[in-house]
C-alpha atoms as a PDB file:
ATOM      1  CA  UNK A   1     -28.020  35.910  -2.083  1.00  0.00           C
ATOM      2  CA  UNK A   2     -31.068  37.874  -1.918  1.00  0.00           C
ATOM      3  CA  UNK A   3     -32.529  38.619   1.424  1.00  0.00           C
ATOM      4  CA  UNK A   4     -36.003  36.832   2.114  1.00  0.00           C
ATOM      5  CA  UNK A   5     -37.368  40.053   3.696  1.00  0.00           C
ATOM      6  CA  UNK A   6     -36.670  41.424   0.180  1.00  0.00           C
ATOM      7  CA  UNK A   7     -39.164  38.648  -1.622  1.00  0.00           C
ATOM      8  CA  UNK A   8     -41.435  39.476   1.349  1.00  0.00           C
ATOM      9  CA  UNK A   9     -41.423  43.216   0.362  1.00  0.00           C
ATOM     10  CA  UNK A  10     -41.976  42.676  -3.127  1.00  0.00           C
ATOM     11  CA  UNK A  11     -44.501  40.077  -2.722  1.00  0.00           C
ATOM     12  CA  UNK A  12     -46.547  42.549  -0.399  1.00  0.00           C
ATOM     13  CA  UNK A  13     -46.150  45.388  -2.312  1.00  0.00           C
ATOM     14  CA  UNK A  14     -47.794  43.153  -5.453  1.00  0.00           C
ATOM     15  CA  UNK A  15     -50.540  41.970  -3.572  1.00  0.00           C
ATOM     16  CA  UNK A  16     -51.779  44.854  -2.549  1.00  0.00           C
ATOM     17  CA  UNK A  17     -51.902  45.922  -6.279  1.00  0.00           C
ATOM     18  CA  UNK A  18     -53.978  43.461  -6.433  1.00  0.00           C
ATOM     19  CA  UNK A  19     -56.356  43.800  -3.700  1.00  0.00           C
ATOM     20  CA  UNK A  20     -56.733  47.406  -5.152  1.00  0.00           C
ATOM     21  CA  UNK A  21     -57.809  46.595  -8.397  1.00  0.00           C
ATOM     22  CA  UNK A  22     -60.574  43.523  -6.520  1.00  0.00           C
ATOM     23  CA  UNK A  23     -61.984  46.748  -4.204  1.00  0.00           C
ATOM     24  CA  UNK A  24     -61.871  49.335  -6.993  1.00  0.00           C
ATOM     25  CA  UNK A  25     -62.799  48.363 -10.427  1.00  0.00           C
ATOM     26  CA  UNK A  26     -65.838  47.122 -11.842  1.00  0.00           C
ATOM     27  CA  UNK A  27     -64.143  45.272 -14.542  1.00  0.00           C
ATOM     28  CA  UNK A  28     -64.340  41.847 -15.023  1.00  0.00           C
ATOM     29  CA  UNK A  29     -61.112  41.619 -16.606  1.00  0.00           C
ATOM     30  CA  UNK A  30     -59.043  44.208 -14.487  1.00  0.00           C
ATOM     31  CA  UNK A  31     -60.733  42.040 -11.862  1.00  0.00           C
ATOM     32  CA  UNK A  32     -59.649  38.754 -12.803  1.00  0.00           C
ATOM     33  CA  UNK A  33     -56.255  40.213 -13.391  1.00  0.00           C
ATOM     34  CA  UNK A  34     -55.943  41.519 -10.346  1.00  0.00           C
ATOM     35  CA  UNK A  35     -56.892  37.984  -8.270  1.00  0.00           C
ATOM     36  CA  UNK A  36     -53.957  36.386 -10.752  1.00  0.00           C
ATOM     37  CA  UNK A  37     -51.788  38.954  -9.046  1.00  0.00           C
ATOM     38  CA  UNK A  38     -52.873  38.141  -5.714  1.00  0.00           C
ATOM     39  CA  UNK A  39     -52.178  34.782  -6.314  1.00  0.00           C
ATOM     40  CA  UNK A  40     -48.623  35.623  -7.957  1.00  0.00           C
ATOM     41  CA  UNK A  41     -47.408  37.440  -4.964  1.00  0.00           C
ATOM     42  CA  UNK A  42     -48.342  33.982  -2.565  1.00  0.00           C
ATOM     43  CA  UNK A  43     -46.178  32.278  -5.162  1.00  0.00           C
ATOM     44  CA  UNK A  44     -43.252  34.508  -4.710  1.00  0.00           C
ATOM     45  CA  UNK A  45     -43.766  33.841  -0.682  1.00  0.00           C
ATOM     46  CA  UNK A  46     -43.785  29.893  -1.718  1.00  0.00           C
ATOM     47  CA  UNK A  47     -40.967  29.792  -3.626  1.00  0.00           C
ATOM     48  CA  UNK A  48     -38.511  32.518  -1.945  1.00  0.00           C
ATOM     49  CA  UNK A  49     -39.243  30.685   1.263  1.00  0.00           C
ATOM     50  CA  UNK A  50     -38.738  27.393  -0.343  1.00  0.00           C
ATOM     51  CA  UNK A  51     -35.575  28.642  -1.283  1.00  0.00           C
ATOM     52  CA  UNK A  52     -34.227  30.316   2.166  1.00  0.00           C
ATOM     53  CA  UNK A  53     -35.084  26.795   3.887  1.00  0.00           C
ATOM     54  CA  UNK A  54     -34.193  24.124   1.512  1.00  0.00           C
ATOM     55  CA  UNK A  55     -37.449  22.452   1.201  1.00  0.00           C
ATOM     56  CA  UNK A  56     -39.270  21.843  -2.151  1.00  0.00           C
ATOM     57  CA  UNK A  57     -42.719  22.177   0.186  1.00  0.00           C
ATOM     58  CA  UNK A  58     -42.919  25.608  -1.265  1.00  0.00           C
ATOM     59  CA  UNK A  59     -42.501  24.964  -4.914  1.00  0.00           C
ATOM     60  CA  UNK A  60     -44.654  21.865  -4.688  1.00  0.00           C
ATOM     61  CA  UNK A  61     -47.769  24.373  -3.199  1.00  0.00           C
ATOM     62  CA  UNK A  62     -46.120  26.955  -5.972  1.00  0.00           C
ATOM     63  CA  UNK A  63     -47.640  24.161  -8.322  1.00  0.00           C
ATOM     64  CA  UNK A  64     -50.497  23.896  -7.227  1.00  0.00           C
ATOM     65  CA  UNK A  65     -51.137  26.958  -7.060  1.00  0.00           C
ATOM     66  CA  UNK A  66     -50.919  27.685 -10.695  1.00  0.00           C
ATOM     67  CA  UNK A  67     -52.924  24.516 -11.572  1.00  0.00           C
ATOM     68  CA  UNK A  68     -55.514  26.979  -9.331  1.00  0.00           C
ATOM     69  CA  UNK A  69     -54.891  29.812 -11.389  1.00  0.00           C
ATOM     70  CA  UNK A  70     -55.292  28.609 -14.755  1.00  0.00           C
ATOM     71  CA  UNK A  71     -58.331  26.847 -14.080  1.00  0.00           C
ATOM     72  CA  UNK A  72     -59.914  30.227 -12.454  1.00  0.00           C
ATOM     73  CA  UNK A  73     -58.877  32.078 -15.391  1.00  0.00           C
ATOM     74  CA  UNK A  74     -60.631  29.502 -17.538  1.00  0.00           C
ATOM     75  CA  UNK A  75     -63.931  30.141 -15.685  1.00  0.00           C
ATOM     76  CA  UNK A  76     -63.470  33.356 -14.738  1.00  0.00           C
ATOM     77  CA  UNK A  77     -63.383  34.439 -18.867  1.00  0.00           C
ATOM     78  CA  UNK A  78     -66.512  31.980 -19.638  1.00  0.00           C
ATOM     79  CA  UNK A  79     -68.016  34.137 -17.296  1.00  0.00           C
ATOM     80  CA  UNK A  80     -67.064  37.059 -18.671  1.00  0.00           C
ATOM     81  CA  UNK A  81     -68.036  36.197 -22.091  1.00  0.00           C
ATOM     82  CA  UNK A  82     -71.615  35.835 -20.568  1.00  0.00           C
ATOM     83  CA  UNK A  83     -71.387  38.961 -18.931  1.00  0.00           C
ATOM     84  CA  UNK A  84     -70.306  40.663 -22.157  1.00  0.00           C
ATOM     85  CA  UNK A  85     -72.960  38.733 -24.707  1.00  0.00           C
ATOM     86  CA  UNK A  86     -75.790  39.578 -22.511  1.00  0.00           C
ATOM     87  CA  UNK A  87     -75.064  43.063 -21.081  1.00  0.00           C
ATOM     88  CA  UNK A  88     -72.801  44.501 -23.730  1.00  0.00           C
ATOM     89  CA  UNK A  89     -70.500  45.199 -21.509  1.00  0.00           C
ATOM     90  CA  UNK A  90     -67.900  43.625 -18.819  1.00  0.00           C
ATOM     91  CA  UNK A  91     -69.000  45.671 -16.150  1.00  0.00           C
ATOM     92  CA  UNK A  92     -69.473  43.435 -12.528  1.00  0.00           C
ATOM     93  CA  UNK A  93     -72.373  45.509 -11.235  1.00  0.00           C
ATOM     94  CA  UNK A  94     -74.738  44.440 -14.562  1.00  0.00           C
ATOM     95  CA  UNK A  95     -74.552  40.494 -12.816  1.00  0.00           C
ATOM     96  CA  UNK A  96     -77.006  41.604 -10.672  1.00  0.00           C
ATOM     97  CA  UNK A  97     -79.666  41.335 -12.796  1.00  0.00           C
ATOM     98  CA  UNK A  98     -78.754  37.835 -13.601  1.00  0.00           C
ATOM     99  CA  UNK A  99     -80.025  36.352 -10.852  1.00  0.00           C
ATOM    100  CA  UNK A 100     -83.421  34.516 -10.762  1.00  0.00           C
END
């Protein structure tokens, strides 16, 4: 059996990839990836933990949490298909000449 600290490492290690890539691109898409990895490495926390104690709590919120995910992904690329047809280009800084 794996060690939880283990799952805790990993998960850390991947979330900070992803809060990275929120602080230092300007990409919509790198951006968007990067919150889907954020939101992967509180599912490995969910589940691992689930695991260690014996309670489906975890893997219920694990749900969830991917119901989350796939609906931000869905907005997060109709915005980004906005971003792209107006501007030309993906970039985040170009939305601020979108507002009124």
């Amino acid at each position: 059996m794996v060690p939880l600290s283990y799952y805790l490492l990993l998960s850390a290690a991947v979330f900070s990839i992803g809060v990275f890539g929120v602080l230092a691109r300007r990409n919509a898409l790198v951006f968007l990836m990067s919150v889907e990895l954020m939101l992967n490495a509180a599912n490995v926390v969910f589940v691992a933990a689930s695991g260690q104690y014996g309670d489906v709590t975890g893997q219920v919120f694990s749900l969830f949490t991917m119901a989350l995910a796939a609906a931000e992904v869905a907005v997060g690329i109709g915005i980004v298909l906005v971003l792209y047809r107006t501007f030309g280009a993906v970039d985040v800084a170009a939305a601020d000449a979108m507002r009124w």
